[in-house]
N, C-alpha and C. Protein backbone atom coordinates (compact mmCIF):
# COMPACT_ATOMS: atom_id res chain seq x y z
N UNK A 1 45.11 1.10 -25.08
CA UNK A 1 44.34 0.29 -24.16
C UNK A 1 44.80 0.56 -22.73
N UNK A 2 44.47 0.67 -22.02
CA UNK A 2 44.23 1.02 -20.23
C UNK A 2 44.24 0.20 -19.45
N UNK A 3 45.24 -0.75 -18.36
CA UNK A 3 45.38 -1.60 -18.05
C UNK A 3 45.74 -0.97 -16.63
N UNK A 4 45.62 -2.05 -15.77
CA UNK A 4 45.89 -1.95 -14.74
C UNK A 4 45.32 -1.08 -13.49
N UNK A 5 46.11 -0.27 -12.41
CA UNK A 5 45.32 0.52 -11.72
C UNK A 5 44.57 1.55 -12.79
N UNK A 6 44.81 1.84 -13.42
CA UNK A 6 43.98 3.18 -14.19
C UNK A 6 42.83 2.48 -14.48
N UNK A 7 42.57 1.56 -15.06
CA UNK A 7 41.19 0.67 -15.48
C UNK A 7 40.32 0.62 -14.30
N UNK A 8 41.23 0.35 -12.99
CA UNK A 8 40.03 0.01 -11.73
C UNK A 8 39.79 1.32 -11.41
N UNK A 9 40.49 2.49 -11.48
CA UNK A 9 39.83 4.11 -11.18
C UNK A 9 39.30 4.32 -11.87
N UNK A 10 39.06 4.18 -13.29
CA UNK A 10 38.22 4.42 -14.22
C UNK A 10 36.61 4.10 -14.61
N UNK A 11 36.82 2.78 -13.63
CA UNK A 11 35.76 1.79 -13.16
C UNK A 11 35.38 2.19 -12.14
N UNK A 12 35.63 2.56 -11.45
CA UNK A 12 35.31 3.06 -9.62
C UNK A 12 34.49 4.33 -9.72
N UNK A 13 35.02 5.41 -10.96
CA UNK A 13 33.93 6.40 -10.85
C UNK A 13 32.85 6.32 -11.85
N UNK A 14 32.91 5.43 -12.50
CA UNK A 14 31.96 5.30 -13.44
C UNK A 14 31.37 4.76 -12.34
N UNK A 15 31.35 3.49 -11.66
CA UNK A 15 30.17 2.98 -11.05
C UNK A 15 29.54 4.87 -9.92
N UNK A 16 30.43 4.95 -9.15
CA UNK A 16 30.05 6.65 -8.15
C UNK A 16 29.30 6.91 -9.01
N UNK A 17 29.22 7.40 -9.86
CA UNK A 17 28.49 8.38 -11.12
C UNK A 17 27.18 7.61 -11.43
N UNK A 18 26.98 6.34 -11.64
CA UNK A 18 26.10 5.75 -11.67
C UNK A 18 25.19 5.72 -10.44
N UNK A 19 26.10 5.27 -9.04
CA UNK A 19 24.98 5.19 -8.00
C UNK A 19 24.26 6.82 -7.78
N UNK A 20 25.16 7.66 -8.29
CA UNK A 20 24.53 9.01 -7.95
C UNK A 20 23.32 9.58 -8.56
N UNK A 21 23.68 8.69 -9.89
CA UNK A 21 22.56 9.18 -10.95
C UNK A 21 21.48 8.53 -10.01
N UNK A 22 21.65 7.13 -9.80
CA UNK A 22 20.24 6.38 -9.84
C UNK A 22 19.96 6.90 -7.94
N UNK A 23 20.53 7.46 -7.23
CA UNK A 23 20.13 8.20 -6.01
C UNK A 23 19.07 9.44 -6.75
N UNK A 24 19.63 10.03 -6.99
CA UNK A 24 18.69 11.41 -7.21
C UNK A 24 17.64 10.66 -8.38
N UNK A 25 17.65 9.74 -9.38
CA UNK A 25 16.18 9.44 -9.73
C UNK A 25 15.16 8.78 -8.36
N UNK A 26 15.92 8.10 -8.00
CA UNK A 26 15.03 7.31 -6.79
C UNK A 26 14.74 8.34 -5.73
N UNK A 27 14.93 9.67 -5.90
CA UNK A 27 14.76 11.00 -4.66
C UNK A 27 13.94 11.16 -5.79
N UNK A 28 13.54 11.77 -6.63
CA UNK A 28 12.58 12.12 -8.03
C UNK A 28 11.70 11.68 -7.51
N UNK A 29 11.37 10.54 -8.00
CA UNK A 29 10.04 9.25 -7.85
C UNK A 29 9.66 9.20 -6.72
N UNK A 30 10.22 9.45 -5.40
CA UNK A 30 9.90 9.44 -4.22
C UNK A 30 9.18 10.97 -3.58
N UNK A 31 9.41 11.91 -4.77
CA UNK A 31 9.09 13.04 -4.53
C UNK A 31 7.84 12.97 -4.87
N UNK A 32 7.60 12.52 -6.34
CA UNK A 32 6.07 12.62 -6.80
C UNK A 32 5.37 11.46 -6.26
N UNK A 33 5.79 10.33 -5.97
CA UNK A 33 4.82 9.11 -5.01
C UNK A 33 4.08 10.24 -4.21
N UNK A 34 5.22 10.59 -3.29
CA UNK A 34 4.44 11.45 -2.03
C UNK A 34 3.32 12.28 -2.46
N UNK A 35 3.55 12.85 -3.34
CA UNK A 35 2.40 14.06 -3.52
C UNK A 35 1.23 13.31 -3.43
N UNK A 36 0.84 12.42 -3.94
CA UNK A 36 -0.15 11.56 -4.07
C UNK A 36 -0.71 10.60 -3.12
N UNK A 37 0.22 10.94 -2.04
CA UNK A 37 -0.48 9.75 -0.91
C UNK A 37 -0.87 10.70 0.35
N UNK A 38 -1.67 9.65 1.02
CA UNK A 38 -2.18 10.15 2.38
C UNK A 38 -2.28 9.67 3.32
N UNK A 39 -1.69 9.84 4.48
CA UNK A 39 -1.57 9.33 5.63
C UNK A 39 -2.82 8.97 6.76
N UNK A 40 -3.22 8.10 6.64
CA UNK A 40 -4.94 7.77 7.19
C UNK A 40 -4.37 7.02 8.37
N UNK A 41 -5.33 7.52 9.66
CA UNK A 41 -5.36 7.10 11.05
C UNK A 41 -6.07 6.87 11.34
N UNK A 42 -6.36 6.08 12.04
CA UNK A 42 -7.76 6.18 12.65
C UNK A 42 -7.78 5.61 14.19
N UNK A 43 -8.82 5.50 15.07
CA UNK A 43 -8.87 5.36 16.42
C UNK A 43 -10.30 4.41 16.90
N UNK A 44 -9.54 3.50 18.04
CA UNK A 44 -10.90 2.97 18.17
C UNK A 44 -11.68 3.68 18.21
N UNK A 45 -13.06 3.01 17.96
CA UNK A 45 -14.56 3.56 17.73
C UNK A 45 -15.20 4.08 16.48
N UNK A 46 -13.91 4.41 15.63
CA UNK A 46 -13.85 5.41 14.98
C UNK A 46 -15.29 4.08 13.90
N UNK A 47 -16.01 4.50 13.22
CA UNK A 47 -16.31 3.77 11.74
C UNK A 47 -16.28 3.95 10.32
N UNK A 48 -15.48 3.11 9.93
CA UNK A 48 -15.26 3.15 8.47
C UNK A 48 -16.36 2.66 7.07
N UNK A 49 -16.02 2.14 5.84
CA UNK A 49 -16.56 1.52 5.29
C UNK A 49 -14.93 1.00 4.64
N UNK A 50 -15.98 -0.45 3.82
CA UNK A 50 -14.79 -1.30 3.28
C UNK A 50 -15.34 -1.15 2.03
N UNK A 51 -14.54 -1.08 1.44
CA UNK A 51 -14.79 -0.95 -0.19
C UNK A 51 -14.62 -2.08 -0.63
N UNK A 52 -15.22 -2.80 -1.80
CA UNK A 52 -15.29 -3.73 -2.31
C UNK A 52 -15.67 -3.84 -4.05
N UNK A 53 -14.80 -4.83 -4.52
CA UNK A 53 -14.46 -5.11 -6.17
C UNK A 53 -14.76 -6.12 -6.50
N UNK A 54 -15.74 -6.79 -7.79
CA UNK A 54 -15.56 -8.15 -8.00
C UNK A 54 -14.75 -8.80 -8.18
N UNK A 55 -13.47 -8.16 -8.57
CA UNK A 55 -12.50 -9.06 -8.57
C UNK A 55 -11.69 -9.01 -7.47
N UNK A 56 -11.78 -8.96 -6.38
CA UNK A 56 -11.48 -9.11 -4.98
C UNK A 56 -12.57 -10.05 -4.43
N UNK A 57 -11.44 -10.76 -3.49
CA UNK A 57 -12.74 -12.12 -2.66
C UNK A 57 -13.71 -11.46 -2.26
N UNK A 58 -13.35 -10.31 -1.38
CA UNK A 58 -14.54 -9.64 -0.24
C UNK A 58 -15.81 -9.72 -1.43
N UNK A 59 -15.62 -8.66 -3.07
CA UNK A 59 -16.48 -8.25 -3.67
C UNK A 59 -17.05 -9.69 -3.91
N UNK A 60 -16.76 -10.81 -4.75
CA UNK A 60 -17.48 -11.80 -4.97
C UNK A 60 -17.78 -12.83 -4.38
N UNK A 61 -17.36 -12.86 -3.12
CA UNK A 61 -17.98 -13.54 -1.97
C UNK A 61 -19.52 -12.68 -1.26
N UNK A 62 -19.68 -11.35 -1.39
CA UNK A 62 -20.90 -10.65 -1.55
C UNK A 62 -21.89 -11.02 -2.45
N UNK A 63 -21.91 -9.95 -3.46
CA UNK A 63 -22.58 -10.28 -4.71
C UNK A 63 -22.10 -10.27 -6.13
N UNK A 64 -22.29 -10.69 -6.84
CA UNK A 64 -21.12 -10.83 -8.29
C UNK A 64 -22.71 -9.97 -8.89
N UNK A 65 -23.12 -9.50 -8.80
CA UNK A 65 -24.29 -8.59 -9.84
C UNK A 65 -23.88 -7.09 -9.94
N UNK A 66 -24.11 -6.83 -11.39
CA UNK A 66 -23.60 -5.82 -12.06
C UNK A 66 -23.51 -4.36 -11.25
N UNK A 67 -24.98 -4.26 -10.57
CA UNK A 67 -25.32 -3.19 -10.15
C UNK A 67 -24.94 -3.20 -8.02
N UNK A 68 -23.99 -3.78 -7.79
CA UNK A 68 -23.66 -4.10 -6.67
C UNK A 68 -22.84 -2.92 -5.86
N UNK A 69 -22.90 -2.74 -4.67
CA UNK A 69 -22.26 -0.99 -4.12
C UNK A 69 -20.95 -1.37 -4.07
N UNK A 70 -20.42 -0.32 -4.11
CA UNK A 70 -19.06 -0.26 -4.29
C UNK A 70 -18.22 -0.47 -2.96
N UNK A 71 -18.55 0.19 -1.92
CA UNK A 71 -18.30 0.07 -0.19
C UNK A 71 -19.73 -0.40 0.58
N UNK A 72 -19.18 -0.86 1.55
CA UNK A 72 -19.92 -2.16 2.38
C UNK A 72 -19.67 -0.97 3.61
N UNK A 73 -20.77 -1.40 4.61
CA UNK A 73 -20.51 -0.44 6.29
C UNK A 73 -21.53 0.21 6.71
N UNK A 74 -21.21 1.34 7.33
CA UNK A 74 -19.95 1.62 7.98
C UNK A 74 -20.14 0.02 9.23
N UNK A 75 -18.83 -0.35 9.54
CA UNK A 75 -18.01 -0.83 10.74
C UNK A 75 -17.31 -0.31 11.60
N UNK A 76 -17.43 -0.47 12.74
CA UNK A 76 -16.53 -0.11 14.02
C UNK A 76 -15.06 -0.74 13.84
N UNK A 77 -14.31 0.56 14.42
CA UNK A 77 -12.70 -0.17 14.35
C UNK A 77 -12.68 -0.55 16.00
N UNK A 78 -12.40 -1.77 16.12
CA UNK A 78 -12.52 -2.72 17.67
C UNK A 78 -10.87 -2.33 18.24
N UNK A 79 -9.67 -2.53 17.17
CA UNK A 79 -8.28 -2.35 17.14
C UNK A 79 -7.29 -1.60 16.77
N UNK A 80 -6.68 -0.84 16.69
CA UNK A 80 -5.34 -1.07 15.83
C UNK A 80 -4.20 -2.02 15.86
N UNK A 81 -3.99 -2.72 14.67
CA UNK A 81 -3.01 -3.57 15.01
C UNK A 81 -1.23 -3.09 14.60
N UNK A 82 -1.58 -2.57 13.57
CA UNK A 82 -0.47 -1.78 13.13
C UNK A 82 -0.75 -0.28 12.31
N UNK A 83 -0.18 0.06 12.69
CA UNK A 83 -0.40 1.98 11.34
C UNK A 83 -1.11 2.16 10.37
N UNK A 84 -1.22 0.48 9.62
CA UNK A 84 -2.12 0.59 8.48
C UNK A 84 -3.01 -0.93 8.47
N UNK A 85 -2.93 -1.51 9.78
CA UNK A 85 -3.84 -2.47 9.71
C UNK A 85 -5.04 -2.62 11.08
N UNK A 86 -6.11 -2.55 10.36
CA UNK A 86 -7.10 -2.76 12.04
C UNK A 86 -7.94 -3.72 11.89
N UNK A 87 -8.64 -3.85 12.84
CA UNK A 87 -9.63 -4.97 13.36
C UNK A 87 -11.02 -4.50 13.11
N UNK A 88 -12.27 -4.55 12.60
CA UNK A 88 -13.27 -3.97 12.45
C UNK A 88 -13.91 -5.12 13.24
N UNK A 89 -15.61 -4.70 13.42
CA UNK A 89 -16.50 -5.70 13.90
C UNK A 89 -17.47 -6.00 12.68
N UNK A 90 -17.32 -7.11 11.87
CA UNK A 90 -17.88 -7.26 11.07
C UNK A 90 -19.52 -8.47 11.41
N UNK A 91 -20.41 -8.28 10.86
CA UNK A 91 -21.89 -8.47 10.98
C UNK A 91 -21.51 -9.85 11.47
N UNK A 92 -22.66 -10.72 11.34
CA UNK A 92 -22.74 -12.44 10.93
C UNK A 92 -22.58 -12.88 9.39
N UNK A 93 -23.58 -11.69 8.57
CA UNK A 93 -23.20 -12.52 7.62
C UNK A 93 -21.72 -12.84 6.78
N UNK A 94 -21.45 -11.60 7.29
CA UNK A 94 -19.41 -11.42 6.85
C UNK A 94 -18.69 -12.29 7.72
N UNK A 95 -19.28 -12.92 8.27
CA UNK A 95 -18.32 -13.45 9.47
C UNK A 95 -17.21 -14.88 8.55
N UNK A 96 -17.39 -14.79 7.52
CA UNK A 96 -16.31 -15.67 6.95
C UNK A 96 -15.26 -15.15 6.38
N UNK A 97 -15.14 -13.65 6.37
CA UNK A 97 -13.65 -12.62 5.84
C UNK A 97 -13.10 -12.20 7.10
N UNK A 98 -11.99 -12.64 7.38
CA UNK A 98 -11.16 -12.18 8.13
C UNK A 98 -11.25 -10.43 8.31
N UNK A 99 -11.32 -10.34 9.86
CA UNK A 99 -11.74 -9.37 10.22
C UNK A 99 -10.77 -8.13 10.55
N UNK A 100 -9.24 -8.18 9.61
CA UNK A 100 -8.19 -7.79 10.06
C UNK A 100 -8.25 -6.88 8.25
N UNK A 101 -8.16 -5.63 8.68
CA UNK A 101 -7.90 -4.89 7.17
C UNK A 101 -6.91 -3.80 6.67
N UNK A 102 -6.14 -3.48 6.03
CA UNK A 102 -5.21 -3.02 5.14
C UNK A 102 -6.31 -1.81 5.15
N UNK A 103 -5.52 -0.67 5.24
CA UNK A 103 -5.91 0.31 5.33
C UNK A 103 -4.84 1.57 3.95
N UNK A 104 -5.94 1.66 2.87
CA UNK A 104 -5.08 2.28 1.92
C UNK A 104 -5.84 3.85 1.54
């Protein structure tokens, strides 16, 4: 049995060995996320469309019928507020969804 300082060095690189493992998986997963994403900008004026789901407010605050479009628009971007959030000018009749959108 192993007592004393030898137990806490023994312990000390087992944990090293562990954070190392779980570094290079979390570099892995971060490798293939990336492949798959895309970096979207956009600029005032620019116009988009908003896509919409029934099971999202936007979609069933629209129309809840089967055959309903999938994206709503195009809209003017009025803002950027942050990298992935802007301001559109949305109609009257939308005028009850917050006019601030997540950009994915």
């Amino acid at each position: 049995m192993v007592v004393g300082p030898e137990l806490l060095r023994q312990t000390t690189e087992k944990v090293k060995l562990i954070q190392k493992m779980m570094k290079a998986s979390q570099s892995r997963h971060k490798s293939y996320a990336d492949q798959s994403r895309r970096h979207l900008e956009f600029v005032v004026g620019d116009h988009v469309f908003l896509r919409i789901t029934p099971t999202t407010g936007v979609g069933r605050a629209i129309r809840s019928r089967k055959l309903s479009p999938k994206f709503l628009g195009p809209y003017q971007i009025l803002r950027k507020i942050r990298p992935v959030a802007y301001e559109i000018a949305l109609p009257p009749q939308l005028s009850y969804l917050h006019s601030v959108f997540h950009v994915s």
